[in-house]
Protein backbone atom coordinates (compact mmCIF):
# COMPACT_ATOMS: atom_id res chain seq x y z
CA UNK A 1 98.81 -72.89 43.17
CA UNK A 2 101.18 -74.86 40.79
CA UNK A 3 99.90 -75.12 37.41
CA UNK A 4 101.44 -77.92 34.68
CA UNK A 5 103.82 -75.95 32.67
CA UNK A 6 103.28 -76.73 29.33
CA UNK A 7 104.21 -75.64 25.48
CA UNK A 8 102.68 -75.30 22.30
CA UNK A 9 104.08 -77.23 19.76
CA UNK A 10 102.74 -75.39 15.94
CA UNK A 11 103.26 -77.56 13.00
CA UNK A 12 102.77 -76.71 9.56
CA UNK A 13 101.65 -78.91 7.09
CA UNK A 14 102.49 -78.44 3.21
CA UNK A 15 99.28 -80.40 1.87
CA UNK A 16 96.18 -78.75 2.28
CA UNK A 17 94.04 -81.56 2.23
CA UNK A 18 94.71 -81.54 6.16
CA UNK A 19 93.22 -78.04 7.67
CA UNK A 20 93.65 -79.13 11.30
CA UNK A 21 96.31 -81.18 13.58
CA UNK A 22 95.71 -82.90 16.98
CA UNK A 23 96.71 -80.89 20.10
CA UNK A 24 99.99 -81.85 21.42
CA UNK A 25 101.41 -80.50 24.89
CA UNK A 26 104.64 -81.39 25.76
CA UNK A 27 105.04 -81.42 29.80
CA UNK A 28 108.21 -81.98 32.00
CA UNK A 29 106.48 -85.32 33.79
CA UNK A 30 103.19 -87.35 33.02
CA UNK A 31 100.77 -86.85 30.87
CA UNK A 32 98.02 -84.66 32.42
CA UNK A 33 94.88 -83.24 32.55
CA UNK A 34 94.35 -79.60 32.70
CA UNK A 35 91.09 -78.45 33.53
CA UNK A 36 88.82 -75.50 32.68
CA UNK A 37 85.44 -74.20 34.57
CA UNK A 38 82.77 -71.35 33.04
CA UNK A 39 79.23 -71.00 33.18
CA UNK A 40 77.02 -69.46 30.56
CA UNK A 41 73.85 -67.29 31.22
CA UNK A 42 70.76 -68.42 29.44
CA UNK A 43 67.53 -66.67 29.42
CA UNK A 44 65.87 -69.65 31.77
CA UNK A 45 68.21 -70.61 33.80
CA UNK A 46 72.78 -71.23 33.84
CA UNK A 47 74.26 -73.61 31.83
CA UNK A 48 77.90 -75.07 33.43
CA UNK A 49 80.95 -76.19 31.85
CA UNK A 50 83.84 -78.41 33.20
CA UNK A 51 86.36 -79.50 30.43
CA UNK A 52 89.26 -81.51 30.76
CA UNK A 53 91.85 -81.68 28.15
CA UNK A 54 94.60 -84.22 27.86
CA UNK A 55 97.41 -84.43 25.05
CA UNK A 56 98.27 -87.42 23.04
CA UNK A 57 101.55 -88.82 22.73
CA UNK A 58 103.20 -89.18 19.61
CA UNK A 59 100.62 -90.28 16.93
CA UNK A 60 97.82 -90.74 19.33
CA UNK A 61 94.66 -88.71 19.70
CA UNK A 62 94.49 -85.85 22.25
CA UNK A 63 91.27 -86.26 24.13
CA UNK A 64 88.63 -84.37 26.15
CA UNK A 65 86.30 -85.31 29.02
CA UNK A 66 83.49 -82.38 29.18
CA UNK A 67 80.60 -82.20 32.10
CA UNK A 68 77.62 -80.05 31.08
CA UNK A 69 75.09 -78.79 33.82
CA UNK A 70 71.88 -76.79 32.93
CA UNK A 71 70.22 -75.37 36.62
CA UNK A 72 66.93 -73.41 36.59
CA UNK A 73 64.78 -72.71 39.32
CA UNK A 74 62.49 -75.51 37.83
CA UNK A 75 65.06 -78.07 38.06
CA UNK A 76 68.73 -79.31 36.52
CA UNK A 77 69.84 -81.62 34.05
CA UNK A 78 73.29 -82.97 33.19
CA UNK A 79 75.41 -85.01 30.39
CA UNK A 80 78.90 -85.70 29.79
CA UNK A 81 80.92 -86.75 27.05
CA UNK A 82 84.61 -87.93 26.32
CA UNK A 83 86.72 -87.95 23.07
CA UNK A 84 88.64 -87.08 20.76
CA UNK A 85 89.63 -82.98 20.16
CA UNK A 86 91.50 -81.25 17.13
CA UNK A 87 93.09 -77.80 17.14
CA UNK A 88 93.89 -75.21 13.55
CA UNK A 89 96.27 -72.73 13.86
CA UNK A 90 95.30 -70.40 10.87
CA UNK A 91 98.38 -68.02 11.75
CA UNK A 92 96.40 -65.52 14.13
CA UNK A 93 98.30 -62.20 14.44
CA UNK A 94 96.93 -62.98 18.17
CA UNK A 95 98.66 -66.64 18.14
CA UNK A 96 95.35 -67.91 19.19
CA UNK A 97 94.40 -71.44 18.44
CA UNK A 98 91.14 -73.21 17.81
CA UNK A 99 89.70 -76.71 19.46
CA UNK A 100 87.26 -78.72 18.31
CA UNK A 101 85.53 -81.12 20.65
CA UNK A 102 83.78 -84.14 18.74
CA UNK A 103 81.58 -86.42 18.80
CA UNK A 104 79.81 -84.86 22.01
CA UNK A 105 77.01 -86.89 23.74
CA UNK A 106 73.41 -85.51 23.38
CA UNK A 107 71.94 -82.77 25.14
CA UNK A 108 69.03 -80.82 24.87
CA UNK A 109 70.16 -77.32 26.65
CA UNK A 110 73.51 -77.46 25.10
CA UNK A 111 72.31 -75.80 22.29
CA UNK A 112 73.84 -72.38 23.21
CA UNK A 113 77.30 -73.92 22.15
CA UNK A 114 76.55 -77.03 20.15
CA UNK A 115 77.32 -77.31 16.06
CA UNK A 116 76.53 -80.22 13.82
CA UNK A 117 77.81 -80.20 10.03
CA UNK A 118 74.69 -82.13 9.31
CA UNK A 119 71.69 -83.92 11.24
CA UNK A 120 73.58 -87.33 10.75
CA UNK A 121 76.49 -86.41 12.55
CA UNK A 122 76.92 -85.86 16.42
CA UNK A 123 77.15 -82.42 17.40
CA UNK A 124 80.97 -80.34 18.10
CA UNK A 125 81.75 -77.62 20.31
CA UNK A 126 84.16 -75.17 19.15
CA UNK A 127 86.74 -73.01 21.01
CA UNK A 128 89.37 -70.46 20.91
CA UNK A 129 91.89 -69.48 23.50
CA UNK A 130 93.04 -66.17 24.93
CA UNK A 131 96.59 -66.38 25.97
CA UNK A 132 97.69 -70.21 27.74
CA UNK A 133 94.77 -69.75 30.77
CA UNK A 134 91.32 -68.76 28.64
CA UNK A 135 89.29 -70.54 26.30
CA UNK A 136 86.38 -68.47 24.68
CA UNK A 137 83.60 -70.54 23.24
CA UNK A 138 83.10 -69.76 19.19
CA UNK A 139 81.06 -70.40 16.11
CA UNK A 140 82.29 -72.69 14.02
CA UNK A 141 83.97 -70.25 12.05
CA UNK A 142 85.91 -69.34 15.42
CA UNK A 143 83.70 -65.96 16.13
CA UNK A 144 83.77 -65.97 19.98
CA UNK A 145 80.20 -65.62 21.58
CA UNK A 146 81.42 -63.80 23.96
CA UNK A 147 84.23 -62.13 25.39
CA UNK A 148 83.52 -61.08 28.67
CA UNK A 149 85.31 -63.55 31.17
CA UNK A 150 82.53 -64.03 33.67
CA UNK A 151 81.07 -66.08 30.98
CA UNK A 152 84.16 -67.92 29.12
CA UNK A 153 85.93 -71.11 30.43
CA UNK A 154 88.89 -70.72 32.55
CA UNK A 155 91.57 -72.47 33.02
CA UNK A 156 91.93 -74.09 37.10
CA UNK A 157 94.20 -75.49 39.95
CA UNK A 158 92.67 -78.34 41.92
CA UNK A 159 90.26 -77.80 43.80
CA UNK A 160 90.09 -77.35 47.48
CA UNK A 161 87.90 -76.46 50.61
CA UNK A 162 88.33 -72.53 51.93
CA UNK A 163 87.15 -71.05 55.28
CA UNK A 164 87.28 -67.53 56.21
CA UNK A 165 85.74 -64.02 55.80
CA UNK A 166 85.35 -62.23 52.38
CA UNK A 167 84.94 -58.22 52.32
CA UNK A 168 83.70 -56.33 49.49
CA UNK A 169 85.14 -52.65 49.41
CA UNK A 170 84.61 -49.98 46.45
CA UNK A 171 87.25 -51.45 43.59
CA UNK A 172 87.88 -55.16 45.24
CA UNK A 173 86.82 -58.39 46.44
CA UNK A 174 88.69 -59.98 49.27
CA UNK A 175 88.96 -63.18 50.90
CA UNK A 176 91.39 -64.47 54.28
CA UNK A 177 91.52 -68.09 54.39
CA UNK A 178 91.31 -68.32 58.43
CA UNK A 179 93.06 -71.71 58.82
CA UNK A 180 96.05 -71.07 56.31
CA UNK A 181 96.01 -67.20 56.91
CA UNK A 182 95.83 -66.55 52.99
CA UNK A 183 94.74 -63.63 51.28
CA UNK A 184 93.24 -63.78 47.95
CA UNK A 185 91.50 -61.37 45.50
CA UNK A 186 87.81 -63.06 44.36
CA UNK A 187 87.21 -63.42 40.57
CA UNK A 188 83.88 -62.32 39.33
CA UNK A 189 82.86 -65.89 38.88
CA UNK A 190 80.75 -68.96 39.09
CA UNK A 191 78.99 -68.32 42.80
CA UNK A 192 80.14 -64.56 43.07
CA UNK A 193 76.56 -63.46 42.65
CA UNK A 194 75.87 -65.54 45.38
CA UNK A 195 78.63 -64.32 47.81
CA UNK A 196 77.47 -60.55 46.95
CA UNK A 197 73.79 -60.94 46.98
CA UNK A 198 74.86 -62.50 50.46
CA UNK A 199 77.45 -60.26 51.64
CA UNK A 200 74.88 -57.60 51.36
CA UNK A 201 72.53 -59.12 53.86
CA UNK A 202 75.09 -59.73 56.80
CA UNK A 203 77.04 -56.99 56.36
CA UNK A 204 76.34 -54.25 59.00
CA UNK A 205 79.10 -51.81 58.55
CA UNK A 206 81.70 -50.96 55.49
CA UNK A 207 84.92 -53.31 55.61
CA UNK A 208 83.13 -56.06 57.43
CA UNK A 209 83.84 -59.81 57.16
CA UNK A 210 81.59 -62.22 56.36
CA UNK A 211 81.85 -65.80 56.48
CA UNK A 212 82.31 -67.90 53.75
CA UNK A 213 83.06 -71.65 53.73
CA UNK A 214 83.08 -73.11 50.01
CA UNK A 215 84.94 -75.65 47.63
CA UNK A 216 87.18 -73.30 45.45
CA UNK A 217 89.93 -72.99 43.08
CA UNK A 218 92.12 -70.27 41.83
CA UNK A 219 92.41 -68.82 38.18
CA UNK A 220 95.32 -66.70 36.68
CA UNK A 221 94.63 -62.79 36.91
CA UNK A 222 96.45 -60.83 35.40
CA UNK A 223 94.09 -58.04 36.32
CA UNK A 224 94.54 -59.12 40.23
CA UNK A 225 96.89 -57.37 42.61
CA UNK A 226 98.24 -60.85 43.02
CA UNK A 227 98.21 -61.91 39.66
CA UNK A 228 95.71 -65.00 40.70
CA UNK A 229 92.17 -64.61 42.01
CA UNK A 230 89.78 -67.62 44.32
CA UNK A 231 86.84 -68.17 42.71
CA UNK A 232 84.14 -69.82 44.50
CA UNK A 233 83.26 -73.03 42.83
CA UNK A 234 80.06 -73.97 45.49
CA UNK A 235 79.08 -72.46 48.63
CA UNK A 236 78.63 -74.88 51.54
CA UNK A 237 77.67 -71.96 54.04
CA UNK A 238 77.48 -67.83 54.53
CA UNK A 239 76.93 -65.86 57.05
CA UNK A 240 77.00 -68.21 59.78
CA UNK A 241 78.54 -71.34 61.05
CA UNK A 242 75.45 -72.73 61.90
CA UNK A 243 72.66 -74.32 60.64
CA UNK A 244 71.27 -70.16 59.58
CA UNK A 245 74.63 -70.44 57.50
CA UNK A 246 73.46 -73.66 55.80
CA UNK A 247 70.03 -72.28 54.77
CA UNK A 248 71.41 -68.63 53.38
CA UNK A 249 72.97 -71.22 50.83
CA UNK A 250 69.91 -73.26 50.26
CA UNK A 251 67.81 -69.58 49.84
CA UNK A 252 70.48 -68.00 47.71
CA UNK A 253 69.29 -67.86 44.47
CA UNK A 254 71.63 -67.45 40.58
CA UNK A 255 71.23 -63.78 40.11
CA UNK A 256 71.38 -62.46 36.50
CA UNK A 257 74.00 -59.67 36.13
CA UNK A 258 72.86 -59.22 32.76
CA UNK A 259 69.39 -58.93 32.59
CA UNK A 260 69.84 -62.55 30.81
CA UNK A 261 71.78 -61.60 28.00
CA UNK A 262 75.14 -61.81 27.38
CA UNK A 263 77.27 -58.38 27.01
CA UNK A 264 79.78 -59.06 24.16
């Protein structure tokens, strides 16, 4: 998938009355958004993150649209909010960089990333990245919470509709897209759980293929034998293309890999 190139301008300022700068991407047409998906496990249910990040011109604001989902087994709730976002560069022997959403719209499970500087001011979410593809949510002294990458945002193409079979062998997670003839490795996120939990139950013999129809989108990998990986964003049926692949969705439910903590 084709990804916006984009670049990094770092600019230093002399007075030190200004500790941050707003993000600026230059890009080789429009202005766009580039878009980032993770999901966080929480100890009673999965809280969901889709952040969109656009640069400003010259002397405007860069700004952020962010979608927050909390899903139990009791129920879901939602917000989202749109702003204004700020970045420091503290000169990281990494060459990370910090972001700072703010002014974020209130919401009561969003507590597991959510700083205010005092009760009078809306709440900030703070983040740093890992290489140009990564963002790892932080403290707001830009400690990560965590930095395994089933739980930090990544950065996506669009998204699209796959068909085909996935196959789970002893080191790797396969999928062939039947109506493009595709191959792609499977990332160890957002409905993976899902897809294994299910893979288990109509699976008869090692190496099989088991259907999978889903809306998806693909993250850089370096990890990957293909240095991208699919991840599937929502399952829409498994198993089956019938109405028994429908309800293995509907019966499916989030498994903790983590005993519901977090692994740092």
């Amino acid at each position: 998938m084709k990804y916006t190139a984009f670049i990094f301008l770092l600019i230093t300022f002399s007075c030190k009355t200004k500790p941050h700068q707003d993000f600026v991407i230059v890009t080789t047409g429009d202005e766009e958004w580039t878009h980032y998906e993770g999901q966080w496990l929480a100890p009673n249910g999965e809280v969901r993150l889709q952040l969109a990040l656009k640069a400003g011109a010259q002397n405007a604001n860069a700004i952020y649209e962010i979608h927050e989902s909390f899903i139990s087994d009791s129920g879901a709730s939602s917000t989202s909010s749109g702003s204004t976002y700020s970045t420091y560069f503290d000169g990281r022997s990494d060459k990370s960089m910090g972001i700072v959403l703010h002014d974020l719209s209130p919401f009561n499970y969003g507590s597991f990333f959510r700083y205010r500087k005092s009760p009078e001011l809306p709440e900030e979410m703070f983040f740093i990245t890992r290489g140009q593809n990564e963002l790892l949510p932080c403290d707001p002294d830009f400690k990560p919470l965590t930095t395994d990458k089933r739980y930090t945002l990544h950065r996506r193409s669009e998204l699209f509709t796959v068909e085909g079979y996935v196959t789970f062998d002893d080191d790797s997670v396969d999928f062939y897209e039947r109506n493009t003839f595709k191959r792609y490795n499977v990332a160890d996120l957002a409905e993976f759980s899902k897809v294994e939990a299910g893979y288990k139950k109509w699976a008869t013999t090692k190496h099989e293929g088991v259907y999978v129809k889903a809306l998806a989108y693909t993250v850089v990998d370096s990890t990957a034998r293909r240095n991208s990986a699919l991840v599937f964003k929502r399952l829409l049926m498994l198993g089956a293309e019938t109405e028994e692949g429908l309800e293995a969705v509907s019966q499916l439910e989030i498994v903790n890999r983590n005993n519901v903590s977090v692994k740092k």
